[in-house]
C-alpha atoms as a PDB file:
ATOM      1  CA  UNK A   1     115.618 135.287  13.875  1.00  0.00           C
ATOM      2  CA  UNK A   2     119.263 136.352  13.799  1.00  0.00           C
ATOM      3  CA  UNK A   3     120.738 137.982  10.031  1.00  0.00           C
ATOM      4  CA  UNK A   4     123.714 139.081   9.811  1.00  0.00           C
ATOM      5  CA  UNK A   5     125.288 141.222   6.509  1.00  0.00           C
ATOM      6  CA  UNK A   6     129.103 140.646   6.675  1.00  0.00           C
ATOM      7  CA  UNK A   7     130.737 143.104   4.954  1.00  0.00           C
ATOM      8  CA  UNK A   8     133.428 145.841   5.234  1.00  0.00           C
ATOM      9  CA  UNK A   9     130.667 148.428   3.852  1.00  0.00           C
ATOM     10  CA  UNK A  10     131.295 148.852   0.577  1.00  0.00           C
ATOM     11  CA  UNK A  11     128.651 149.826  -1.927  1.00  0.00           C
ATOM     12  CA  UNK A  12     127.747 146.219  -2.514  1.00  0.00           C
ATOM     13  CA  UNK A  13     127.720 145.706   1.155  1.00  0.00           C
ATOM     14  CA  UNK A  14     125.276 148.839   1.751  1.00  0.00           C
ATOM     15  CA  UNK A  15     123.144 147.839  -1.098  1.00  0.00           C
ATOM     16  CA  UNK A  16     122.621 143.917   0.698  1.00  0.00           C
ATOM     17  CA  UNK A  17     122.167 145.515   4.042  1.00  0.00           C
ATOM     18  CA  UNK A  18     119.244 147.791   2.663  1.00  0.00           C
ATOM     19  CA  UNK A  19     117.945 145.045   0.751  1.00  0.00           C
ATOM     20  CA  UNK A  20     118.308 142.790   3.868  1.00  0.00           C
ATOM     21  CA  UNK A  21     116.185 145.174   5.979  1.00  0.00           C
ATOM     22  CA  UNK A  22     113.289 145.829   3.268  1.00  0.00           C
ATOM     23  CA  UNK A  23     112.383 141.791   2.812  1.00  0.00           C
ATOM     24  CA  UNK A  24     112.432 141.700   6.921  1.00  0.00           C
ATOM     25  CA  UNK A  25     109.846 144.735   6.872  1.00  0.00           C
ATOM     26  CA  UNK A  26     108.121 143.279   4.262  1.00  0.00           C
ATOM     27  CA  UNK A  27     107.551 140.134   5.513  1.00  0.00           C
ATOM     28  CA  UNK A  28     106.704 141.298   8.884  1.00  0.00           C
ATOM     29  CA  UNK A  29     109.195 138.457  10.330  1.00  0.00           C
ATOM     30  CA  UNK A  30     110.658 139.042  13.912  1.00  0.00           C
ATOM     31  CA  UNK A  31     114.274 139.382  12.906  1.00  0.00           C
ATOM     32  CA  UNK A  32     117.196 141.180  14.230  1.00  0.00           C
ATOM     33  CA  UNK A  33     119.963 142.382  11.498  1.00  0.00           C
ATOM     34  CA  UNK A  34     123.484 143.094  12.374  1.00  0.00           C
ATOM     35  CA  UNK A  35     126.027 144.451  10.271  1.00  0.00           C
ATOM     36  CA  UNK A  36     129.221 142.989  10.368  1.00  0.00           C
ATOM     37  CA  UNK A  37     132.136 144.972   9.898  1.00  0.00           C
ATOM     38  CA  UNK A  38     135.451 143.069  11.616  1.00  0.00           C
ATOM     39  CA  UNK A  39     137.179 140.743   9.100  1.00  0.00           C
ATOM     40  CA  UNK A  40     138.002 138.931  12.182  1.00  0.00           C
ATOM     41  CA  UNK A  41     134.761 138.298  12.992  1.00  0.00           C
ATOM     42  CA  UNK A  42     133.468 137.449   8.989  1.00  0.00           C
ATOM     43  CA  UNK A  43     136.538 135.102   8.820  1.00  0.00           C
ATOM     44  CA  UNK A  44     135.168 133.382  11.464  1.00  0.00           C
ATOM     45  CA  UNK A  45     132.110 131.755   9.295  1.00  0.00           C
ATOM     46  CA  UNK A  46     134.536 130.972   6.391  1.00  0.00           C
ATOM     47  CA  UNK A  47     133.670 133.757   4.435  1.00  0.00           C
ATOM     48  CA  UNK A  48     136.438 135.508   2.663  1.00  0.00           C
ATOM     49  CA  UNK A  49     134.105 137.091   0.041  1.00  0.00           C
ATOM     50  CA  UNK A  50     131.559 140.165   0.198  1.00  0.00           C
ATOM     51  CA  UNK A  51     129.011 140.828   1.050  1.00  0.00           C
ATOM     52  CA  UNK A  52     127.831 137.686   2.699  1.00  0.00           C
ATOM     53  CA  UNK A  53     124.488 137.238   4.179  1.00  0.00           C
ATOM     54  CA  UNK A  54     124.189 134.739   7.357  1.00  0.00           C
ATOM     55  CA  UNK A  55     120.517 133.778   8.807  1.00  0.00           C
ATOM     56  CA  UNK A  56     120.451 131.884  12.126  1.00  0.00           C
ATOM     57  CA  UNK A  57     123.891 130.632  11.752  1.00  0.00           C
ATOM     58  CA  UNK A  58     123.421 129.622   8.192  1.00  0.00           C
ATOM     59  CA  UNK A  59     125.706 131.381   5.368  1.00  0.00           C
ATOM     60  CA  UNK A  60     122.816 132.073   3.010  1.00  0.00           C
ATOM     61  CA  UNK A  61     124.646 134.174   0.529  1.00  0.00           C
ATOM     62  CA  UNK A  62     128.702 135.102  -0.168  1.00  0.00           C
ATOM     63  CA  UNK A  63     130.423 137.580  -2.409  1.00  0.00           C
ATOM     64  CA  UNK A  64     127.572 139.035  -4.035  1.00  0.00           C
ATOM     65  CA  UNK A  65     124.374 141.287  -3.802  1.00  0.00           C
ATOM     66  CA  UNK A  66     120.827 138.991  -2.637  1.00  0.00           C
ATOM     67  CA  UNK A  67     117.861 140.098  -4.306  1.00  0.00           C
ATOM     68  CA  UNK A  68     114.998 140.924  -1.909  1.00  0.00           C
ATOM     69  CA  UNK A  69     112.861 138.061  -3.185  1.00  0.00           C
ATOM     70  CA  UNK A  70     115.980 135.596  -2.182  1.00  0.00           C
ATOM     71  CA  UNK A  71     116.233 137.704   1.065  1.00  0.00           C
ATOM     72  CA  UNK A  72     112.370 136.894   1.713  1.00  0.00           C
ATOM     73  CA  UNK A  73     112.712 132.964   0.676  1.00  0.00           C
ATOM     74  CA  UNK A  74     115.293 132.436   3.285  1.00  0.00           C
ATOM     75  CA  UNK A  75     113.142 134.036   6.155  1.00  0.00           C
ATOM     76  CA  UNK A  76     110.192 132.444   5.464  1.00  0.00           C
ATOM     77  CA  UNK A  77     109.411 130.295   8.079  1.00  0.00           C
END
């Protein structure tokens, strides 16, 4: 599993990227997480908001802070 946290790292961005890597731990899922940091790069999933949350390709989350429990729903497999 791929996750990515687009953001610029703000405190909001910090807080999903910690957030982000508890539910993974948690849930004992295989995942990789990336942070994103090059607006170039977050423009390129149409996300002009942060912090965004992408899993597998998917934009999960945009322009606000994911709860762990949300986190852990969308890597449930």
């Amino acid at each position: 599993m791929d996750i990515k946290v687009l953001g610029p790292g703000c405190a909001k961005c910090q807080k999903t990227e910690k957030n982000v890597k508890e539910a993974v731990a948690e849930s004992g899922v295989d995942a990789q997480v990336e942070k994103v940091t090059n607006l170039l790069e977050i423009a390129k999933y149409g996300i002009f908001g942060t912090p965004a949350v992408v899993v597998d390709g998917q934009v999960k989350c945009v322009g606000k802070v994911p709860t762990k429990e949300e986190i852990s729903k969308w890597i449930k497999k």
